[in-house]
Each structure stands twice: as C-alpha cells, then as structure tokens.
PDB file of N, CA and C in Angstrom:
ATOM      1  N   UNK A   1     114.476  96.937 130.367  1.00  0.00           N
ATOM      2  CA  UNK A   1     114.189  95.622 129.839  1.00  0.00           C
ATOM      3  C   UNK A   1     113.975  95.742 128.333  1.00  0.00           C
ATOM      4  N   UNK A   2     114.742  94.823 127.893  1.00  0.00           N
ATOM      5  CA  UNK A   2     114.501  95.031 125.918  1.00  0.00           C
ATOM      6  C   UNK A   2     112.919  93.885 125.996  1.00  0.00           C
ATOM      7  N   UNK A   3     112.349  94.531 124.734  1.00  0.00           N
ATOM      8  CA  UNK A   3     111.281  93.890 124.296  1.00  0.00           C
ATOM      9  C   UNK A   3     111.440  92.618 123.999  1.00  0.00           C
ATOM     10  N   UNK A   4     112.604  91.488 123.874  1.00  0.00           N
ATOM     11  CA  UNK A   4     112.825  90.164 123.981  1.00  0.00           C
ATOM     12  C   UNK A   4     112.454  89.508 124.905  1.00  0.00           C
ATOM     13  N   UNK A   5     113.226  90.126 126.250  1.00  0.00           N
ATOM     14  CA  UNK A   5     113.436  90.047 128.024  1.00  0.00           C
ATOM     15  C   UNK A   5     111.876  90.005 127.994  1.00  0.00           C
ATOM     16  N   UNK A   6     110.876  90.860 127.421  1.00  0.00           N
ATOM     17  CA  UNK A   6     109.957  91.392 128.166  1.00  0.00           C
ATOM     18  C   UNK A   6     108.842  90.252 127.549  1.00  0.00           C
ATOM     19  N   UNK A   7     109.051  89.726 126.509  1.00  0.00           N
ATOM     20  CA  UNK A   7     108.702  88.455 125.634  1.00  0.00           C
ATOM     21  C   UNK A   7     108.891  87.000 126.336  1.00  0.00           C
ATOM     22  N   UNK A   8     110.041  87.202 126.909  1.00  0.00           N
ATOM     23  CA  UNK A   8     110.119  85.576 127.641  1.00  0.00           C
ATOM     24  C   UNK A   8     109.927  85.660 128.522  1.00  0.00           C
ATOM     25  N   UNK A   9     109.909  86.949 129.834  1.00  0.00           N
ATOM     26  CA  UNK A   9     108.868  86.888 130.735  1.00  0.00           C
ATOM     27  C   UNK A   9     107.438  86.844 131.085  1.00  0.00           C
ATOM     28  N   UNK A  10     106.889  87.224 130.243  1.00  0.00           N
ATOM     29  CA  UNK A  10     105.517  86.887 129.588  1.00  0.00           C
ATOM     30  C   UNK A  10     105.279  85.533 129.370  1.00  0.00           C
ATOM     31  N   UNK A  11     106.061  84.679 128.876  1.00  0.00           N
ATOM     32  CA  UNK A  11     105.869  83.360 128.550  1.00  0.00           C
ATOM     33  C   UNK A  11     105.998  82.652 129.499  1.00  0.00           C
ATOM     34  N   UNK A  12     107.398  83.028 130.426  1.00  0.00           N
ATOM     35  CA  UNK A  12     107.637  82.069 131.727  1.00  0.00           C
ATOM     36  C   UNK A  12     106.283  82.323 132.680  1.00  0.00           C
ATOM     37  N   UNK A  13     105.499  83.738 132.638  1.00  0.00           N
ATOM     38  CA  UNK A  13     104.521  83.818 133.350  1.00  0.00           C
ATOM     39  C   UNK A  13     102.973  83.149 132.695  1.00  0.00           C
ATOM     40  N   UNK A  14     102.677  83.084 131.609  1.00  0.00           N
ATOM     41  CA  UNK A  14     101.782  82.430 131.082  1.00  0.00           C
ATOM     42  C   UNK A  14     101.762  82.174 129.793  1.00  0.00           C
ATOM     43  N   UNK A  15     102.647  81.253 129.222  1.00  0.00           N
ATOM     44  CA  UNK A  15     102.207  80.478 127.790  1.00  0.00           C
ATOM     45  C   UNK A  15     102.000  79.257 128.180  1.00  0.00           C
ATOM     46  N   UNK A  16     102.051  78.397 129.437  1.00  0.00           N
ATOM     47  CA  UNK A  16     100.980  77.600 129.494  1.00  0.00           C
ATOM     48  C   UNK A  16      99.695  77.687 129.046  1.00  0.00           C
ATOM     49  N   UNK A  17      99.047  78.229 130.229  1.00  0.00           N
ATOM     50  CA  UNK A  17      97.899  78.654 130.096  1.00  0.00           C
ATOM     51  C   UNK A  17      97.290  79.455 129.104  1.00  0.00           C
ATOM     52  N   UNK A  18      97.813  80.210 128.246  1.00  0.00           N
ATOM     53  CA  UNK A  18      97.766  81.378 126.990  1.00  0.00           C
ATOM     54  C   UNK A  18      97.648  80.412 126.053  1.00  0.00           C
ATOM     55  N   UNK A  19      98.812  79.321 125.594  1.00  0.00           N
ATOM     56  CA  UNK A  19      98.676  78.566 124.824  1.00  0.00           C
ATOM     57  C   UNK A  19      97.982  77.464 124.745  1.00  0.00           C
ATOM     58  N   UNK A  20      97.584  77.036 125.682  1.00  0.00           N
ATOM     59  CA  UNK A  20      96.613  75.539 125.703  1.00  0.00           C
ATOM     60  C   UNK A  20      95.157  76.145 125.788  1.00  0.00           C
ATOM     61  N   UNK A  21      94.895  77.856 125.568  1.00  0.00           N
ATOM     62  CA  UNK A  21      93.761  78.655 125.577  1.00  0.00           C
ATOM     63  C   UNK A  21      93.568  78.727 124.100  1.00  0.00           C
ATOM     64  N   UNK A  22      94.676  78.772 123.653  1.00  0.00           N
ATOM     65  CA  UNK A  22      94.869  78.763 121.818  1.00  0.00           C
ATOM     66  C   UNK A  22      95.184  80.217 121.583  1.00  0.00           C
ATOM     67  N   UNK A  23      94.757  80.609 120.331  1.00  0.00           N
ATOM     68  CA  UNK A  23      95.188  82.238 119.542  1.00  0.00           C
ATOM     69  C   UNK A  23      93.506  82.645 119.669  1.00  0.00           C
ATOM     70  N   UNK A  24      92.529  82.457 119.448  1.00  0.00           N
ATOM     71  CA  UNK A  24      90.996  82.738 118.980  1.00  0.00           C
ATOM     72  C   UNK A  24      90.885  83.447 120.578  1.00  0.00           C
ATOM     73  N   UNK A  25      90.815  82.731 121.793  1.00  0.00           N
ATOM     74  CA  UNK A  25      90.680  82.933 122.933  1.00  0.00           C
ATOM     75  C   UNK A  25      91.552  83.697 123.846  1.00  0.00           C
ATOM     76  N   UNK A  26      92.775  83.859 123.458  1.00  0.00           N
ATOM     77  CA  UNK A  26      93.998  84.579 123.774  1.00  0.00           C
ATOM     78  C   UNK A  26      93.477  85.892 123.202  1.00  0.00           C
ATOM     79  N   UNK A  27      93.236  85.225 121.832  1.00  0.00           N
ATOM     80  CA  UNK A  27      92.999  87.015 120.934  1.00  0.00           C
ATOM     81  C   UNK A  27      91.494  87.873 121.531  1.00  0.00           C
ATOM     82  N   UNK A  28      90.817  86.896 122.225  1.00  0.00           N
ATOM     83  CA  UNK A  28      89.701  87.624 123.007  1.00  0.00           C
ATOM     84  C   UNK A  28      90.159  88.730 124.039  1.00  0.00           C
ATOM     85  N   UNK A  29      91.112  87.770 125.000  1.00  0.00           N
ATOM     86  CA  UNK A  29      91.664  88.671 125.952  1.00  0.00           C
ATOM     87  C   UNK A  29      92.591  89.960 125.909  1.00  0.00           C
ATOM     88  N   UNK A  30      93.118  89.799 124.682  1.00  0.00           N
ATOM     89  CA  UNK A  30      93.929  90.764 124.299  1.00  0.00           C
ATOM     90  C   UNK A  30      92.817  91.873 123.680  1.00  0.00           C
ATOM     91  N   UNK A  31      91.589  92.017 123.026  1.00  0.00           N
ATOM     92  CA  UNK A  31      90.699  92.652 122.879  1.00  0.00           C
ATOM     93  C   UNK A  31      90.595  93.417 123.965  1.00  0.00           C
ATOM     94  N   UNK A  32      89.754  92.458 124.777  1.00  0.00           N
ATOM     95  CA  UNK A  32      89.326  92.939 126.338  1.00  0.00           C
ATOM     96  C   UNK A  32      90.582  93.868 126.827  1.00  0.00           C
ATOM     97  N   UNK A  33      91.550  93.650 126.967  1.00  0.00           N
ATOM     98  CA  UNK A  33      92.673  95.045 127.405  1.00  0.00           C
ATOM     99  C   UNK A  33      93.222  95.887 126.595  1.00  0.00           C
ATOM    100  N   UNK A  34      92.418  95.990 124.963  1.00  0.00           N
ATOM    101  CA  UNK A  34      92.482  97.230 124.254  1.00  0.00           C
ATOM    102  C   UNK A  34      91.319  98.032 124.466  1.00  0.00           C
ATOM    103  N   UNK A  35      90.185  97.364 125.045  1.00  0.00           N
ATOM    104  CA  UNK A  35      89.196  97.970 125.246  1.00  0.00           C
ATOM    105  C   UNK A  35      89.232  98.883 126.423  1.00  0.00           C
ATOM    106  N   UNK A  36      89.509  98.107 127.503  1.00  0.00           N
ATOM    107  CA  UNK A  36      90.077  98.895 128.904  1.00  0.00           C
ATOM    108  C   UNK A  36      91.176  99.907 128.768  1.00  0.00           C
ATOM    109  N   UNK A  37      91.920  99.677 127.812  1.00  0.00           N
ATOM    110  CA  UNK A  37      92.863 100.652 127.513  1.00  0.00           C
ATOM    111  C   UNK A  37      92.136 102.235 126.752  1.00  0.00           C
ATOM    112  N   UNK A  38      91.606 101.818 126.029  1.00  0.00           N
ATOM    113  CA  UNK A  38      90.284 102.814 125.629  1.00  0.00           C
ATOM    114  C   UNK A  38      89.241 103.702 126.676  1.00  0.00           C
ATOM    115  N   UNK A  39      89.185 102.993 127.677  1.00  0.00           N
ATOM    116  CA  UNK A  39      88.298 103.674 128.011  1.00  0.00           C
ATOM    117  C   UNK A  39      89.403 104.615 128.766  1.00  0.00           C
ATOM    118  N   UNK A  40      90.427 104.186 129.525  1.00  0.00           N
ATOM    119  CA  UNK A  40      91.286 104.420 130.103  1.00  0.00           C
ATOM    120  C   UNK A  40      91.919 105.963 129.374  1.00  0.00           C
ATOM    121  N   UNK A  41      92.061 105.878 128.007  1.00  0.00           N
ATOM    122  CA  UNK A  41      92.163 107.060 127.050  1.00  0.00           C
ATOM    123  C   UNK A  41      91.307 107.930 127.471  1.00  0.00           C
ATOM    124  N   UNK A  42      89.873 107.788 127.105  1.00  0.00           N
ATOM    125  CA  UNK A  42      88.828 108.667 126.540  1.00  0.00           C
ATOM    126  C   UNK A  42      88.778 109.127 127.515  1.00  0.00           C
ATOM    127  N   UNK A  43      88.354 108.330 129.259  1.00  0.00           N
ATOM    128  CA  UNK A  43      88.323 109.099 130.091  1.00  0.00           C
ATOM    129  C   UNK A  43      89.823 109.937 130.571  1.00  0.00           C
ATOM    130  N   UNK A  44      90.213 110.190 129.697  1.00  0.00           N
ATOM    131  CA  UNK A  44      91.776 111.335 130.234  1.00  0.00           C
ATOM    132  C   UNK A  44      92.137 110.250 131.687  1.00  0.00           C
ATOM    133  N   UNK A  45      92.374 109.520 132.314  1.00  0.00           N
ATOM    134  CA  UNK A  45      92.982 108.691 133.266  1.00  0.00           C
ATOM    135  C   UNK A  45      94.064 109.457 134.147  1.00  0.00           C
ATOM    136  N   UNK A  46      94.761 108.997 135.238  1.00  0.00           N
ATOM    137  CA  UNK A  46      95.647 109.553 135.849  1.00  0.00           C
ATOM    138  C   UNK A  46      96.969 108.603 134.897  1.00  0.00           C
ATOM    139  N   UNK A  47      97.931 109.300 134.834  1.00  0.00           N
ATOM    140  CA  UNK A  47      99.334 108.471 133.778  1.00  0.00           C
ATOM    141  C   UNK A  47      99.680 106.991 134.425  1.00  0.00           C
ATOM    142  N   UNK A  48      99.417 106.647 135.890  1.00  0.00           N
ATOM    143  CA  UNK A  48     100.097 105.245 136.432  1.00  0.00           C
ATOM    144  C   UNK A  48      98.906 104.464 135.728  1.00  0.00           C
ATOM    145  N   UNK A  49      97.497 104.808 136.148  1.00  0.00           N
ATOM    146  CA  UNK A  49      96.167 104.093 135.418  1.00  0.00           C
ATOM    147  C   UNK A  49      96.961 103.790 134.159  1.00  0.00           C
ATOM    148  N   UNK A  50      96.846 104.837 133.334  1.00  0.00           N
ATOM    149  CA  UNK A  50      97.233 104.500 131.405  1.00  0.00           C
ATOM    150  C   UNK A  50      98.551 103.657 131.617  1.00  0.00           C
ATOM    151  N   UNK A  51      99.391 103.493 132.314  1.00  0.00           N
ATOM    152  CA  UNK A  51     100.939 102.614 132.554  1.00  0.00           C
ATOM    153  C   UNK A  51     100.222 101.892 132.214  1.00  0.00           C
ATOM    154  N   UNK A  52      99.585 101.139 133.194  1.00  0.00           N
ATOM    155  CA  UNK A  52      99.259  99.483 133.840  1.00  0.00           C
ATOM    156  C   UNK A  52      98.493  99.219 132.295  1.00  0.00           C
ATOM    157  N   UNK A  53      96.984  99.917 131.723  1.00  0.00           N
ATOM    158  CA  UNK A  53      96.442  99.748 130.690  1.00  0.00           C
ATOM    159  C   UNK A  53      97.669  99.151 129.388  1.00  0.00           C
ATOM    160  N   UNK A  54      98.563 100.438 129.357  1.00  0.00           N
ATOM    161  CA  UNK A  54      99.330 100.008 128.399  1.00  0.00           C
ATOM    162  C   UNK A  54     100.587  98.668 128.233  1.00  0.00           C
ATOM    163  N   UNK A  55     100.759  98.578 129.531  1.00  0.00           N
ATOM    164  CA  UNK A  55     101.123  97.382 130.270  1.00  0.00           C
ATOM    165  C   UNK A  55     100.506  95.981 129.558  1.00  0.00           C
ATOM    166  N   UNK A  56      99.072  96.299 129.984  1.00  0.00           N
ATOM    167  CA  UNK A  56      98.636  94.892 129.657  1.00  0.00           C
ATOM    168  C   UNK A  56      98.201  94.374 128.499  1.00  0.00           C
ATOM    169  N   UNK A  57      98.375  95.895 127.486  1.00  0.00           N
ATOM    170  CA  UNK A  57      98.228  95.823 126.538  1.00  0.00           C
ATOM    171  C   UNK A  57      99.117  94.822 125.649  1.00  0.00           C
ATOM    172  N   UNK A  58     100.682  95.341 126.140  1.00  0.00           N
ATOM    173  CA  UNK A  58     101.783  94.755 125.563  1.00  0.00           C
ATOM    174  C   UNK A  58     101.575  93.261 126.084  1.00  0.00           C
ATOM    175  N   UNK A  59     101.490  93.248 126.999  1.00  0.00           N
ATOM    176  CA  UNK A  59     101.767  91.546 127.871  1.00  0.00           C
ATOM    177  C   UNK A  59     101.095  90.720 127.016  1.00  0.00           C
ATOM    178  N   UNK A  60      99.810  90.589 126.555  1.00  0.00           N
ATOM    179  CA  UNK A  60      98.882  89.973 125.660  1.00  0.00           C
ATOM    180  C   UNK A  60      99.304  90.204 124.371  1.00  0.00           C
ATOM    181  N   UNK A  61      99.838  91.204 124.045  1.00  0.00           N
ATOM    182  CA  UNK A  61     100.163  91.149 122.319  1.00  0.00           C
ATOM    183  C   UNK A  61     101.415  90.063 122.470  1.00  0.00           C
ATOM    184  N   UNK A  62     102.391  90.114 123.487  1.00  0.00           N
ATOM    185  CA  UNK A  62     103.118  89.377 123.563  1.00  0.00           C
ATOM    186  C   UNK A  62     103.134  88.189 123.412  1.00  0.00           C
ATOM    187  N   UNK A  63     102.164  87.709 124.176  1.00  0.00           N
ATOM    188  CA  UNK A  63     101.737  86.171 124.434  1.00  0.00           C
ATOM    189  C   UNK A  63     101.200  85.853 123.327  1.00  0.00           C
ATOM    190  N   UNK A  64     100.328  87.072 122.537  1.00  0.00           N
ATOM    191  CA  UNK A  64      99.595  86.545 121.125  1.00  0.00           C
ATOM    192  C   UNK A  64     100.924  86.012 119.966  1.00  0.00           C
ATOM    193  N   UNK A  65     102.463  86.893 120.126  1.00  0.00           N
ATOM    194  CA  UNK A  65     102.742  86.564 119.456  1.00  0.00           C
ATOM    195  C   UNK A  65     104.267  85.431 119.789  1.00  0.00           C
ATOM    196  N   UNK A  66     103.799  85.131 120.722  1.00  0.00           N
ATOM    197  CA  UNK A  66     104.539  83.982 121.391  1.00  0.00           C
ATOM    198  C   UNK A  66     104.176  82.677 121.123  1.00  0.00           C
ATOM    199  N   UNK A  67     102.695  82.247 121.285  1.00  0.00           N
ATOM    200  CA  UNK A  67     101.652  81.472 120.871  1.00  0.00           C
ATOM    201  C   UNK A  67     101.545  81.225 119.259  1.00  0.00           C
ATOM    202  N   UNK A  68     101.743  82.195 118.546  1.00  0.00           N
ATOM    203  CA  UNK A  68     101.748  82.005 117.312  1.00  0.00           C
ATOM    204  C   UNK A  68     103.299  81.888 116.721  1.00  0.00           C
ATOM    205  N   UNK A  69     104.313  82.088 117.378  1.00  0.00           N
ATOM    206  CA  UNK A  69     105.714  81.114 117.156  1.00  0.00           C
ATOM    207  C   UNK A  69     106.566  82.728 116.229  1.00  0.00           C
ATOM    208  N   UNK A  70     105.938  83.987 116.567  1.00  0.00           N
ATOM    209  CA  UNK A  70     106.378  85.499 116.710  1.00  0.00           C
ATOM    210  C   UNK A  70     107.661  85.883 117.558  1.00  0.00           C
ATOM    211  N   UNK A  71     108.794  86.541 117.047  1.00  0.00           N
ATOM    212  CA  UNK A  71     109.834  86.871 117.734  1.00  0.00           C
ATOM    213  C   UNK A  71     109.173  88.601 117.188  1.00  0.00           C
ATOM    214  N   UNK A  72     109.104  89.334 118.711  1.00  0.00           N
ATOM    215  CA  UNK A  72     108.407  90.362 118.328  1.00  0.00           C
ATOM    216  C   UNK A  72     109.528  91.483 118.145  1.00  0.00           C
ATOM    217  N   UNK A  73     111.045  91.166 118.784  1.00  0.00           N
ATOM    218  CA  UNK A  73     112.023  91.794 118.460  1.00  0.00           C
ATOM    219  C   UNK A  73     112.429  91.667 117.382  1.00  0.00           C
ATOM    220  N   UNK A  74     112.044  90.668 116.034  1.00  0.00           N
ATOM    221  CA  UNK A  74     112.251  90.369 114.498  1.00  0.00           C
ATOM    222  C   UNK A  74     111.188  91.106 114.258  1.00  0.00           C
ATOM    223  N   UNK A  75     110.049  90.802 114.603  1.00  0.00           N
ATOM    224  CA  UNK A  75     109.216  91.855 114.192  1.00  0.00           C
ATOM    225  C   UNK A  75     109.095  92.957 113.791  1.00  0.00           C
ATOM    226  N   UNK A  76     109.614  94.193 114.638  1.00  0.00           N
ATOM    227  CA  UNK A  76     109.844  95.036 114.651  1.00  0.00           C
ATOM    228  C   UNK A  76     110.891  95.438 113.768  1.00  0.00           C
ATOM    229  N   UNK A  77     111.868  94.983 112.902  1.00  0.00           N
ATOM    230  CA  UNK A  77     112.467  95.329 112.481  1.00  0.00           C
ATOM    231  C   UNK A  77     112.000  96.187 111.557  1.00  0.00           C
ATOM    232  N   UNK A  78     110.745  95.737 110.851  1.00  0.00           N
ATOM    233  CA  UNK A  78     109.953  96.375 109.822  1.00  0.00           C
ATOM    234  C   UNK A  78     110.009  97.796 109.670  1.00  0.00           C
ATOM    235  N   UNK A  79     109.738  98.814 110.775  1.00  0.00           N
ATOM    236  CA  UNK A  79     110.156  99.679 110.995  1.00  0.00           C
ATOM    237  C   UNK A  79     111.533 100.348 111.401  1.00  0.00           C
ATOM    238  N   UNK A  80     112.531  99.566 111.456  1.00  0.00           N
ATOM    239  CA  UNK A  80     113.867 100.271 111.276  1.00  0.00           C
ATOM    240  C   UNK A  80     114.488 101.117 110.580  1.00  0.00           C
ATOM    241  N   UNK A  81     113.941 100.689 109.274  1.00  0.00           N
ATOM    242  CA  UNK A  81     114.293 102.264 108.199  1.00  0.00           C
ATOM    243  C   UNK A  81     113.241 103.664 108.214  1.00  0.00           C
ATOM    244  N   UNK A  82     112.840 103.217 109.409  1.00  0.00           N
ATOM    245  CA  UNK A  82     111.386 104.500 108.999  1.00  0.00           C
ATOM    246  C   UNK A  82     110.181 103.631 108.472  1.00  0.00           C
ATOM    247  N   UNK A  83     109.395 104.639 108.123  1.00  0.00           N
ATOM    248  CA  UNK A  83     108.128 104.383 107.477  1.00  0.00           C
ATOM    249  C   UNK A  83     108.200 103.007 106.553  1.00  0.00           C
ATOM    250  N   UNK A  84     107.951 101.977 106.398  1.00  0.00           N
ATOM    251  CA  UNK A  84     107.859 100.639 105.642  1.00  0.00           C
ATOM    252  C   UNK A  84     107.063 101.053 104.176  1.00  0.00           C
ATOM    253  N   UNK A  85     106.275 101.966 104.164  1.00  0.00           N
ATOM    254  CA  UNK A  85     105.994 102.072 102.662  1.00  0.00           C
ATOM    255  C   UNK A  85     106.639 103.158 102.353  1.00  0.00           C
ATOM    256  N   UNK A  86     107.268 104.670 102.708  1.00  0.00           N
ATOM    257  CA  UNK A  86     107.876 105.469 101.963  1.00  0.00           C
ATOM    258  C   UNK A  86     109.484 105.521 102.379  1.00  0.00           C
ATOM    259  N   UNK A  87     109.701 105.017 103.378  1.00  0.00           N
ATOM    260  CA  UNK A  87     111.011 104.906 104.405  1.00  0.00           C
ATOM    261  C   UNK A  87     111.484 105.934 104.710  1.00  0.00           C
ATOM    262  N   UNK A  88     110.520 107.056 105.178  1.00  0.00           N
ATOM    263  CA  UNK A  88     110.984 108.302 105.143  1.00  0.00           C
ATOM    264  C   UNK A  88     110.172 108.437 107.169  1.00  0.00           C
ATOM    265  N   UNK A  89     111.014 109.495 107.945  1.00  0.00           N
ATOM    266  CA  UNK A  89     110.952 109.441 109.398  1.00  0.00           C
ATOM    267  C   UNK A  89     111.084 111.280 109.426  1.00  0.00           C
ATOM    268  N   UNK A  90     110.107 111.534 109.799  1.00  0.00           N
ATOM    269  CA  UNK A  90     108.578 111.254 110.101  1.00  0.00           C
ATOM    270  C   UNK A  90     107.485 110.649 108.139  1.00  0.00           C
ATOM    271  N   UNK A  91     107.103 109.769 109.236  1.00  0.00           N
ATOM    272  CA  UNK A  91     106.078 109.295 107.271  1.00  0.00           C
ATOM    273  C   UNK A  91     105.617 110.565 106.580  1.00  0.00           C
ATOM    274  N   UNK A  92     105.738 109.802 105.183  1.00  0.00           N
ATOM    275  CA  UNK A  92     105.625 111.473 104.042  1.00  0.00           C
ATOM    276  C   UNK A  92     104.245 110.496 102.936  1.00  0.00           C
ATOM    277  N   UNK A  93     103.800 109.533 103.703  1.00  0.00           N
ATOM    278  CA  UNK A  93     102.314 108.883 103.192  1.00  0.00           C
ATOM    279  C   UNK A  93     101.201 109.312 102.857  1.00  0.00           C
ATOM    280  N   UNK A  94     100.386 109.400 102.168  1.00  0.00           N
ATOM    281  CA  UNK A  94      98.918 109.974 101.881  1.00  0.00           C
ATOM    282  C   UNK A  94      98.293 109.475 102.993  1.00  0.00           C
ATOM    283  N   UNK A  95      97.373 109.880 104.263  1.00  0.00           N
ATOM    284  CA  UNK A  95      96.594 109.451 104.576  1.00  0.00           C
ATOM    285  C   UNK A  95      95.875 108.602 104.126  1.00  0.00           C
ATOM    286  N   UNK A  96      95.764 108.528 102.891  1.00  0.00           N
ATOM    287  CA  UNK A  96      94.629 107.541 102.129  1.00  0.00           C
ATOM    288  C   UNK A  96      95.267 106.025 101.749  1.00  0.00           C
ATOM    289  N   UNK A  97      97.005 106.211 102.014  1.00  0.00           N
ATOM    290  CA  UNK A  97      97.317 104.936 101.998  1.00  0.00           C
ATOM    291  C   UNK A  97      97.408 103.618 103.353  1.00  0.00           C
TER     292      UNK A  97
END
C-alpha cells in the first residue's frame, strides 16, 4: 500500500469523526499513541506489539494531516534529495543543527 492509499483509508475510516473533533483534539490522540508507542520502545516489546504501536502511530499522523488539508505523499517529498539542509544521504549535519 503507498502512503496515499494508506491516507484515504484512514479518512474513509475516520475523518468524520477526526474532523468534526478538530486538529487540538485529534492532536491529543495522536500524542496518546506516541506515548504508547514509547512505552512500547523502552519496554523492548515483542516486534507485532511495536507493528500495531507504529501502526497507530501513522493512522493519526495521517488523519492529523488530512484534517489540516496535508497530502502526506507531497509532503514527503522534502526528503527526496536526501538530507533537506545538506542534501547529502546519509546526513553530513552538525548535530547542533
């Protein structure tokens, strides 16, 4: 599934409800499953656990940027040349930037 596909299924499954929740309240929930995704890390997890975490991670960034009128496959382009501030793959950045 390309990250588009995976964008408008997300929506057909909840931008009702995501969107008439708004971005402030959406952006709560999307918290709440970086957090679970965290713990999901720290405690070393079994890999299907970290799937689903990372799963729902995406599903909500999705919807966050569905709701806010985001094509997350334009998005991404940013990174197509590599690194966006040195454009170099693997980044050749100062940590400090």
């Amino acid at each position: 599934m390309e990250l588009s596909e995976f964008q408008r299924q997300i929506e057909r499954i909840y931008f009702e409800r995501d969107n008439s929740r708004g971005t402030g309240g959406t952006f709560l929930w999307f918290i709440e499953e970086v957090g679970e995704l965290a713990t999901a890390l720290r405690q070393a997890g079994d890999k299907a656990e970290l799937a689903e975490e990372f799963a729902d991670v995406l599903a909500w960034l999705c919807t966050l940027a569905s709701i806010s009128g985001i094509e997350l496959e334009e998005a991404i382009k940013k990174y197509a040349d590599g690194c966006p501030g040195c454009r170099q793959t693997p980044c050749s950045c100062s940590e400090k930037n």
